[in-house]
N, C-alpha and C. Protein backbone atom coordinates (compact mmCIF):
# COMPACT_ATOMS: atom_id res chain seq x y z
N UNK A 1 -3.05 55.91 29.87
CA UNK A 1 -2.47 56.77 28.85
C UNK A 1 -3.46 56.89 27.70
N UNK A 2 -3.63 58.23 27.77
CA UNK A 2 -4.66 58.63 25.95
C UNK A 2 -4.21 59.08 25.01
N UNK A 3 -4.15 58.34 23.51
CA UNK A 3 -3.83 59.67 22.95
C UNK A 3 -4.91 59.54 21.56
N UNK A 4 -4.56 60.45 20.69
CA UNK A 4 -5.46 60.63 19.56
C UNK A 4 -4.83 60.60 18.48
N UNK A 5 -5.04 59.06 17.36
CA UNK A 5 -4.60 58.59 16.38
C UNK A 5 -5.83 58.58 15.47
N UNK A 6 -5.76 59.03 14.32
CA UNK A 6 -6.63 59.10 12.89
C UNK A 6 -7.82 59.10 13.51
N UNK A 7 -8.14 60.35 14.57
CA UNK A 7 -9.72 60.76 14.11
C UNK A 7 -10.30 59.27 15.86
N UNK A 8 -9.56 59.15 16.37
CA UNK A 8 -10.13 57.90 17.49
C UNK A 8 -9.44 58.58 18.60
N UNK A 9 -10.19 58.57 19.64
CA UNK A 9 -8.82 58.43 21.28
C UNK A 9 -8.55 56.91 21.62
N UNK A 10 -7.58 56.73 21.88
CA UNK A 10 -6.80 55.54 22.49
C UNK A 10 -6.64 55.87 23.43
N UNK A 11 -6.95 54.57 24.16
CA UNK A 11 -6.77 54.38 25.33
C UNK A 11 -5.94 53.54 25.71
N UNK A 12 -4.87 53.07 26.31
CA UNK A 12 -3.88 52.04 26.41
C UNK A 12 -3.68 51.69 27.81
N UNK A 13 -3.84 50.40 28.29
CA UNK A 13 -4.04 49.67 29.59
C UNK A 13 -5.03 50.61 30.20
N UNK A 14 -6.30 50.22 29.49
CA UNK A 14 -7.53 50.91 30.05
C UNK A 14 -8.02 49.78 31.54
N UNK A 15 -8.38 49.97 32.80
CA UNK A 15 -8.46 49.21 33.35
C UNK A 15 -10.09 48.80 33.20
N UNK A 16 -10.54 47.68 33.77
CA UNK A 16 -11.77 47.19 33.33
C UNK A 16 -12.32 46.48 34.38
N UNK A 17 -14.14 46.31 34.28
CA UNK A 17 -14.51 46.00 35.12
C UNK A 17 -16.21 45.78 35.19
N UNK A 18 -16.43 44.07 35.69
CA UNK A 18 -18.30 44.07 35.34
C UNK A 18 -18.32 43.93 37.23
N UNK A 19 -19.03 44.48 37.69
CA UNK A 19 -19.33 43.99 39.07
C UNK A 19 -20.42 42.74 38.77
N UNK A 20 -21.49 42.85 37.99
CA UNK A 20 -22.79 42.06 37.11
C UNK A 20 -21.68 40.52 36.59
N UNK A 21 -20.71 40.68 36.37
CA UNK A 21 -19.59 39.28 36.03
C UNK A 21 -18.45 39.33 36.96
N UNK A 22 -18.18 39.97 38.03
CA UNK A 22 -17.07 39.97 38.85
C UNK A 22 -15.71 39.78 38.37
N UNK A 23 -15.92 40.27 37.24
CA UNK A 23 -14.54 40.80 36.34
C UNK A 23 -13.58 42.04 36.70
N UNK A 24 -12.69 41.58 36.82
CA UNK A 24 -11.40 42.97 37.29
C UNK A 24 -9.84 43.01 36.22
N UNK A 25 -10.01 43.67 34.96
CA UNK A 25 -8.88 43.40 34.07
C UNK A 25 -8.34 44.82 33.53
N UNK A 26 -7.81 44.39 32.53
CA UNK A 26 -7.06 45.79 32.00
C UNK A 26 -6.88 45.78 30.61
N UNK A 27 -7.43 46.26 29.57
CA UNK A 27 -7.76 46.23 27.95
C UNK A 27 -6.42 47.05 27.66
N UNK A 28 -5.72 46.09 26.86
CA UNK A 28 -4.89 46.83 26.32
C UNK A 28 -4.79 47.92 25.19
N UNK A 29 -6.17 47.98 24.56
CA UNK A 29 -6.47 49.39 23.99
C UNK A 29 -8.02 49.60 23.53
N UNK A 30 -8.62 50.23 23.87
CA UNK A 30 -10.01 50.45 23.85
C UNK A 30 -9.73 52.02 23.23
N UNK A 31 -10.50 51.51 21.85
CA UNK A 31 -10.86 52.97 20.72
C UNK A 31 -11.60 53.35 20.68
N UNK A 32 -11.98 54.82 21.01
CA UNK A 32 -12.94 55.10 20.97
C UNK A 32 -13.03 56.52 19.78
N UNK A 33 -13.99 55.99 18.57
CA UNK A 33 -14.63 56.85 17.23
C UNK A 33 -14.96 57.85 17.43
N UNK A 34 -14.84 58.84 16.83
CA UNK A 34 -15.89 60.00 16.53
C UNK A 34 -17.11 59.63 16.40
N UNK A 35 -17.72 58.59 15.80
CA UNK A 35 -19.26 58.40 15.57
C UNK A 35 -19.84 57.82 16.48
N UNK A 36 -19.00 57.45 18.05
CA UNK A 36 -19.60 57.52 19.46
C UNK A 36 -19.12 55.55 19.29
N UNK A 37 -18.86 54.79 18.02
CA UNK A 37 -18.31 53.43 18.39
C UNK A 37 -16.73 53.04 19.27
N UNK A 38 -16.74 51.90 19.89
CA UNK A 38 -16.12 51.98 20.70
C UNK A 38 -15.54 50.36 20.62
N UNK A 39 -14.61 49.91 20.56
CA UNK A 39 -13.81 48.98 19.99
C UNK A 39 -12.29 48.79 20.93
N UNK A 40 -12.43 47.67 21.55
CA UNK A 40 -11.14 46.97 22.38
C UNK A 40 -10.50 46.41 21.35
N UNK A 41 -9.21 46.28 21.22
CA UNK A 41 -8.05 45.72 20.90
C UNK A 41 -6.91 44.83 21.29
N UNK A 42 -6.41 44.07 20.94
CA UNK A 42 -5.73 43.30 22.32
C UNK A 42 -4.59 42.62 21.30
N UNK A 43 -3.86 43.11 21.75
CA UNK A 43 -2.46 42.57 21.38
C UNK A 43 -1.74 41.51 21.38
N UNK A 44 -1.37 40.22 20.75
CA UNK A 44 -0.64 39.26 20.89
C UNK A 44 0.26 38.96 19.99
N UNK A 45 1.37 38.09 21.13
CA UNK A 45 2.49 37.95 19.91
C UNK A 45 2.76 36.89 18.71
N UNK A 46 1.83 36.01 18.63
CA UNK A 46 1.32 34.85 17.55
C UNK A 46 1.27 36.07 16.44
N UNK A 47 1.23 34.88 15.45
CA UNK A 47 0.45 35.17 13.92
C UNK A 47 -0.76 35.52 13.85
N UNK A 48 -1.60 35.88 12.95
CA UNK A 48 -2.76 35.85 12.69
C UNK A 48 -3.51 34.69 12.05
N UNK A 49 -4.20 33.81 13.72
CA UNK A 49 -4.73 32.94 13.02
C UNK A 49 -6.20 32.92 14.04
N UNK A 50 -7.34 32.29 13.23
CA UNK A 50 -8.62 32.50 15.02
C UNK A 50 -7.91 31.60 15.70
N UNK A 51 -7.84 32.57 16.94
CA UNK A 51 -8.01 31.19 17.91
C UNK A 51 -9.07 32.09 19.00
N UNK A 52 -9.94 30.91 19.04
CA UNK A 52 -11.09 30.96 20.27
C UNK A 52 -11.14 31.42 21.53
N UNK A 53 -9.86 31.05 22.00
CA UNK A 53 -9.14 31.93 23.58
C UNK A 53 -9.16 33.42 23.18
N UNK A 54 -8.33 34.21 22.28
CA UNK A 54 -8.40 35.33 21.91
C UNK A 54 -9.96 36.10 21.73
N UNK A 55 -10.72 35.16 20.99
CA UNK A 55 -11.76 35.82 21.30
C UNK A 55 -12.91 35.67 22.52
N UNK A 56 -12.82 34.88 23.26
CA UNK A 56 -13.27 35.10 24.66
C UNK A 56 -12.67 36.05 24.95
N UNK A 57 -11.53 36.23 25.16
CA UNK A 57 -10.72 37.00 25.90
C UNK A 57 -11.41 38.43 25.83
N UNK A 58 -11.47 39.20 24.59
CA UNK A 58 -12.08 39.84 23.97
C UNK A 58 -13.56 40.26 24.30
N UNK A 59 -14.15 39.24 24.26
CA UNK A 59 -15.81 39.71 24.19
C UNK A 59 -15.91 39.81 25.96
N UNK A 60 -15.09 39.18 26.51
CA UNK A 60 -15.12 39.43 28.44
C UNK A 60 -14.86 41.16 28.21
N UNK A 61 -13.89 41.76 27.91
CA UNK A 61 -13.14 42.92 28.05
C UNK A 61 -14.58 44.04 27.33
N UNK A 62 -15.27 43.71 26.30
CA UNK A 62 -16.56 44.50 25.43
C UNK A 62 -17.67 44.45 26.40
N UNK A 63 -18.32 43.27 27.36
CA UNK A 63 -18.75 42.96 28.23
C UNK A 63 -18.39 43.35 29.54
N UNK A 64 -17.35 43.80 29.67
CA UNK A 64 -17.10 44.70 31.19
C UNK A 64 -17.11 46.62 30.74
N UNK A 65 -16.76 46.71 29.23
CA UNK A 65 -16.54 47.60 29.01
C UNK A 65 -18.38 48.36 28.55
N UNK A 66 -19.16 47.39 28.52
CA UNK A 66 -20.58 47.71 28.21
C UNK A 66 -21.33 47.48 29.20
N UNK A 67 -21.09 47.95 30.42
CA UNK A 67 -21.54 47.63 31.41
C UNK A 67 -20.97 48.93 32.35
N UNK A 68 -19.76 49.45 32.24
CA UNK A 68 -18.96 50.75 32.41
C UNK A 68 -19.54 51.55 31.47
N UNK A 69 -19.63 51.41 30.47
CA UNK A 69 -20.13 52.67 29.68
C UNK A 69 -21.41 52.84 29.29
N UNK A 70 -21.97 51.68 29.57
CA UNK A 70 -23.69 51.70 29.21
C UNK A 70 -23.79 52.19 27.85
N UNK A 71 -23.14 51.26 26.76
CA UNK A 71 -22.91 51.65 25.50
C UNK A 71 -22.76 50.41 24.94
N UNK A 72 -23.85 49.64 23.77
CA UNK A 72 -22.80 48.76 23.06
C UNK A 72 -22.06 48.67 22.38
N UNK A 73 -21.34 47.45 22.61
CA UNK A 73 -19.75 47.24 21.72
C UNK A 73 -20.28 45.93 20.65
N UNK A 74 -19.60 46.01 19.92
CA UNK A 74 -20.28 45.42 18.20
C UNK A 74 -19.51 44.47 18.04
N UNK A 75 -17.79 45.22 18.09
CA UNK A 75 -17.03 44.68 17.95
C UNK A 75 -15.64 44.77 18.28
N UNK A 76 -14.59 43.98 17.92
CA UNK A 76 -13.35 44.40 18.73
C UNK A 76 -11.87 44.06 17.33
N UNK A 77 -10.83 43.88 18.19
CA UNK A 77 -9.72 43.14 17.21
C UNK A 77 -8.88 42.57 18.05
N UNK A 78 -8.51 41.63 17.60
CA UNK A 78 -6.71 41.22 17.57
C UNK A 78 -5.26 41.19 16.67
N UNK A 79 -4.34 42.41 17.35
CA UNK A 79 -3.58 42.64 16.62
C UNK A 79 -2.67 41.74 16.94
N UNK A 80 -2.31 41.19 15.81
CA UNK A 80 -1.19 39.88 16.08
C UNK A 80 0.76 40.26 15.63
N UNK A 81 1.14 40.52 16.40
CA UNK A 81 2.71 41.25 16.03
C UNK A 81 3.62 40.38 15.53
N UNK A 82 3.61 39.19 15.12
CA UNK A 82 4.91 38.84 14.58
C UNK A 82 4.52 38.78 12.98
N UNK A 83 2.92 39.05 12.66
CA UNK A 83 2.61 38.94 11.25
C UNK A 83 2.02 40.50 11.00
N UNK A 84 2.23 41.41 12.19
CA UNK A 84 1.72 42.63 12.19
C UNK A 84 0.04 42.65 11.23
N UNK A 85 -0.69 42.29 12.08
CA UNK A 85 -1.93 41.43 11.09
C UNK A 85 -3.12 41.74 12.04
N UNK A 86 -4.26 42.60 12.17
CA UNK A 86 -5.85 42.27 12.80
C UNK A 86 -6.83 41.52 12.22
N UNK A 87 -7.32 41.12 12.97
CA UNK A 87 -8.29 40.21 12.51
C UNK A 87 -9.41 40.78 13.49
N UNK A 88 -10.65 41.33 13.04
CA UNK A 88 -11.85 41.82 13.60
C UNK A 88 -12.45 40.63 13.95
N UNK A 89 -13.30 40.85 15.53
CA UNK A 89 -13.75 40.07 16.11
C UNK A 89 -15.30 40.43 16.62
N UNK A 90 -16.24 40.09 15.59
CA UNK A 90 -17.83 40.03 15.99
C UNK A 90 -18.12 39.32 17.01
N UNK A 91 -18.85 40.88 17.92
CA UNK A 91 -19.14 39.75 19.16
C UNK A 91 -20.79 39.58 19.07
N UNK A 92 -20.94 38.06 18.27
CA UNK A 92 -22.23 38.11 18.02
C UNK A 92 -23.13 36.98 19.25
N UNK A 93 -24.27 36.72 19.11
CA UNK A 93 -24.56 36.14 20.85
C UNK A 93 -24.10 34.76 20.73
N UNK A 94 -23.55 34.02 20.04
CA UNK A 94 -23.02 32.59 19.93
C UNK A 94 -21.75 33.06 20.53
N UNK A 95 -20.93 34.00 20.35
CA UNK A 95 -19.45 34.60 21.34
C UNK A 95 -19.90 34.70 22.82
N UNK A 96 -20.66 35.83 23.07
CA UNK A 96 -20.99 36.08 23.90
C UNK A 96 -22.38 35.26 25.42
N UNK A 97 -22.80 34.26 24.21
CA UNK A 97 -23.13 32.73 24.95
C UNK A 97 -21.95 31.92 25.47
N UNK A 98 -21.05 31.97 24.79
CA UNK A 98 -19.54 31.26 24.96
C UNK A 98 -18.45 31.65 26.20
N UNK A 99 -18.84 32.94 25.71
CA UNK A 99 -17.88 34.08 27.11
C UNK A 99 -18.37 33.96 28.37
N UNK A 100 -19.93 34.03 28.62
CA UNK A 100 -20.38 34.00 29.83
C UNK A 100 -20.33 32.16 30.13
N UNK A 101 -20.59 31.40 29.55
CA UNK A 101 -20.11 29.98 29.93
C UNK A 101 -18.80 29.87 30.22
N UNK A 102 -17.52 30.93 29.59
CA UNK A 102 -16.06 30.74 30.30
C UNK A 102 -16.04 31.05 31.58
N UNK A 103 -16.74 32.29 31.38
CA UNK A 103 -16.68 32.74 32.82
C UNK A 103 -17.38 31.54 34.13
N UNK A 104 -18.43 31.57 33.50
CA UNK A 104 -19.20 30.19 34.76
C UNK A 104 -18.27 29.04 34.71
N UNK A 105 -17.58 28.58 33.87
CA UNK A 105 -16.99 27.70 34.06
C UNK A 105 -15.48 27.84 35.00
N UNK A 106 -15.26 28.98 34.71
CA UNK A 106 -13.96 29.55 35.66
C UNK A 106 -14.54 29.59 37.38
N UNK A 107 -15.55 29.99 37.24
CA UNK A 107 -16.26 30.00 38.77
C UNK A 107 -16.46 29.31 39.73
N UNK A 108 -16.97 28.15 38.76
CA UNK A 108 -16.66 26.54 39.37
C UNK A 108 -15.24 26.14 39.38
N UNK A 109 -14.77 26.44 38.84
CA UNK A 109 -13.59 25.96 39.49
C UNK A 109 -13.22 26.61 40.70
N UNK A 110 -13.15 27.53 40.67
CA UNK A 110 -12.91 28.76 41.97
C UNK A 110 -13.58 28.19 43.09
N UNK A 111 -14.97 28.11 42.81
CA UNK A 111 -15.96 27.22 44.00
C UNK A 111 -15.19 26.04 44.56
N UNK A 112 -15.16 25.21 43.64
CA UNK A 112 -14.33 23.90 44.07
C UNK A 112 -12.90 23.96 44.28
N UNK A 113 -12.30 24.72 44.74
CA UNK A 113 -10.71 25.56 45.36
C UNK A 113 -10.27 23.85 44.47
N UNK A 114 -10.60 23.44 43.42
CA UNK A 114 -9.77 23.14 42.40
C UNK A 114 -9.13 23.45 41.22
N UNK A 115 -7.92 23.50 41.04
CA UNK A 115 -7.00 23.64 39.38
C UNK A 115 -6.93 22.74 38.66
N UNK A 116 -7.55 22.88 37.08
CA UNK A 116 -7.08 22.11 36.15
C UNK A 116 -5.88 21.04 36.09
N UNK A 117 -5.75 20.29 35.74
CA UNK A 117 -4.42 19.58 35.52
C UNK A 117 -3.62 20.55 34.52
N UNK A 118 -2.55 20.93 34.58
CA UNK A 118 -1.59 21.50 33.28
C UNK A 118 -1.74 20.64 32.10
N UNK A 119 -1.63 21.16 31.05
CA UNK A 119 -1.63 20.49 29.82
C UNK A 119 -0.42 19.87 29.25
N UNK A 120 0.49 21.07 29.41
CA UNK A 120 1.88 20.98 28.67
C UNK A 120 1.76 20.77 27.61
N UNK A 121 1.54 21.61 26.94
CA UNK A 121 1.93 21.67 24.97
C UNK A 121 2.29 22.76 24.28
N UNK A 122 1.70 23.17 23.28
CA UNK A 122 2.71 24.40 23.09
C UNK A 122 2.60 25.81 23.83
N UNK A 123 1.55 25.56 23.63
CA UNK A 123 1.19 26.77 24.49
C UNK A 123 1.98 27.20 25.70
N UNK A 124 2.47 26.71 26.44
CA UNK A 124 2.91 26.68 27.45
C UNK A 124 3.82 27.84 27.96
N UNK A 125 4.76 27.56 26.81
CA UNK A 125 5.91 28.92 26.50
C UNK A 125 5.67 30.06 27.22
N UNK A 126 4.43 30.49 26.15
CA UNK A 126 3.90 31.75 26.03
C UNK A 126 3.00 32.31 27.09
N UNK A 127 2.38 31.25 27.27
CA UNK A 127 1.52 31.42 29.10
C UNK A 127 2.22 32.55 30.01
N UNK A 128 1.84 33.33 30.65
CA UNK A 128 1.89 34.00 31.72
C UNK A 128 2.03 33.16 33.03
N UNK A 129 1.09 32.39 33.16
CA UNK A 129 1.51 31.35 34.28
C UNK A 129 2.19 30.57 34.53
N UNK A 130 3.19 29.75 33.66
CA UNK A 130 4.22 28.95 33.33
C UNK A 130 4.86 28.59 34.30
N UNK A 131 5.28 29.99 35.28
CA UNK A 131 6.05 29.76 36.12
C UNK A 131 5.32 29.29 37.83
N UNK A 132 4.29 29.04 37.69
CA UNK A 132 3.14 28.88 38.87
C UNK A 132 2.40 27.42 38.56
N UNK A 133 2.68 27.33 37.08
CA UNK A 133 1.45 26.21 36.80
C UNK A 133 2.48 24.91 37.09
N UNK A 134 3.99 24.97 36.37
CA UNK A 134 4.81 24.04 36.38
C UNK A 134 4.32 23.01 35.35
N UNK A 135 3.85 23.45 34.71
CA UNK A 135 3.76 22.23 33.71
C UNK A 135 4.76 20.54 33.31
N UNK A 136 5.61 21.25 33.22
CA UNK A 136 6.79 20.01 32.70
C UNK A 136 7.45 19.50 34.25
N UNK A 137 7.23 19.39 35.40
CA UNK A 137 7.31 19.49 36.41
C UNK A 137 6.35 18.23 36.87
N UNK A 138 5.25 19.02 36.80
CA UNK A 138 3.95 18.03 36.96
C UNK A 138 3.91 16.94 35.69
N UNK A 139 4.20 17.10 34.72
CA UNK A 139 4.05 15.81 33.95
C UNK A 139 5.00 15.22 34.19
N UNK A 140 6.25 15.52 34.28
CA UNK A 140 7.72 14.32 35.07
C UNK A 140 6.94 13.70 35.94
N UNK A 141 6.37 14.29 37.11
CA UNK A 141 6.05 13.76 37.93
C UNK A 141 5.16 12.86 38.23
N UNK A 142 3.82 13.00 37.15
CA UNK A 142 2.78 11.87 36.75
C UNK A 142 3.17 10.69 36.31
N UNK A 143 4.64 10.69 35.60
CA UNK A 143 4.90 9.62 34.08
C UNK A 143 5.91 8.45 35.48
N UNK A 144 5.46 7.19 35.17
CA UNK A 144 6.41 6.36 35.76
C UNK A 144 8.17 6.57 35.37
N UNK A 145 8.72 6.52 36.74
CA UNK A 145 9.95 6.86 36.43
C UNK A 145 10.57 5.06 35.48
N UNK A 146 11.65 5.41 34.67
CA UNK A 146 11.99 4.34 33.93
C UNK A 146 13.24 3.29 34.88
N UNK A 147 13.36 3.89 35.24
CA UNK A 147 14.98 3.28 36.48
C UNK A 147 13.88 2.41 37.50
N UNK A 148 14.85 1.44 37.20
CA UNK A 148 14.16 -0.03 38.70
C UNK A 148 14.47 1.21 39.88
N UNK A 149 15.37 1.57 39.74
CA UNK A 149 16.13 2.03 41.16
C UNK A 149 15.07 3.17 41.80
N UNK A 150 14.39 3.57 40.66
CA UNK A 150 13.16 4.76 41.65
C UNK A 150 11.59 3.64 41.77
N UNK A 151 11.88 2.69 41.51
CA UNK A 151 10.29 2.31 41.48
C UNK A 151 9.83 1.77 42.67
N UNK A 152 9.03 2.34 43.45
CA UNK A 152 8.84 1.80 44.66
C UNK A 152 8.14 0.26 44.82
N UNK A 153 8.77 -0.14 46.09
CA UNK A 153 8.81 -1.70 46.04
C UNK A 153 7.59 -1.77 46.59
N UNK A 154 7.09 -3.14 46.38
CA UNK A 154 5.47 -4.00 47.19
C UNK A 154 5.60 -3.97 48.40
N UNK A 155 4.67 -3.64 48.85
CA UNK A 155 4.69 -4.16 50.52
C UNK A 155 4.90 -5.30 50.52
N UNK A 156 5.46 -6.29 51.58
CA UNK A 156 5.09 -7.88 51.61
C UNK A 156 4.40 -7.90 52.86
N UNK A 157 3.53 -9.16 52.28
CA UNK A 157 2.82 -9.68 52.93
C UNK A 157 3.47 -10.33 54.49
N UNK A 158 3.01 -10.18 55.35
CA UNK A 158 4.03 -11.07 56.43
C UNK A 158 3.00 -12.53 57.27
């Protein structure tokens, strides 16, 4: 969906893509200026505060999107809706050193058909995966149960 707000086209669930990073996503709004600049946006429902995930998130989406358009991207935002609040996000090469280490680091994991342990903290809620990762599930299940009656007995010796 496009449309044209103050002098920009919007783009909304622009889909995205680096073959060069084997990235396959979907920008929830990529602006594009009259003066040929070009700026992703990304929506969340927190406050406005940095957080570091948001901007990976971000400089991946400027990085697939500069690679599709053979154009650089400078910079981006996060609009945060419960404080209705952006906060501009320079993607300067200390970000974008950072982004491509998420990514390699996501890879290896992929390589090693291993998953993180869940964290379970706040975050959790809000996760998209919540319902796959099981968080509170898997930590019941780590923590010694407190009842004699579940604790499994010693072998004996015979």
């Amino acid at each position: 969906l496009t449309t044209w707000e103050a002098g920009k086209r919007i783009a909304r669930a622009m889909p995205i893509w680096s073959e060069t990073l084997g990235l396959v996503g979907r920008a929830d709004t990529v602006e594009f200026a009259d003066d040929g600049s070009i700026r992703p946006v990304e929506y969340k429902r927190g406050t406005r505060a940095p957080k570091r995930h948001d901007d990976l998130q971000l400089c991946a989406q400027a990085l697939c999107l500069e690679e599709m358009l053979g154009r650089p991207i400078h910079e981006g935002a996060v609009f945060y809706h419960a404080s209705r609040r952006t906060r501009r996000v320079l993607f300067d090469e200390a970000l974008r050193r950072d982004t491509l280490a998420a990514i390699e680091g996501v890879r290896t994991l992929l390589r090693a058909r291993r998953v993180p342990p869940p964290v379970n903290d706040a975050r959790c809620p809000n996760c998209s995966l919540v319902e796959a990762c099981l968080p509170e599930a898997l930590a019941t299940a780590s923590s010694e149960p407190e009842d004699p009656l579940y604790q499994p007995r010693a072998d004996e010796e015979e």
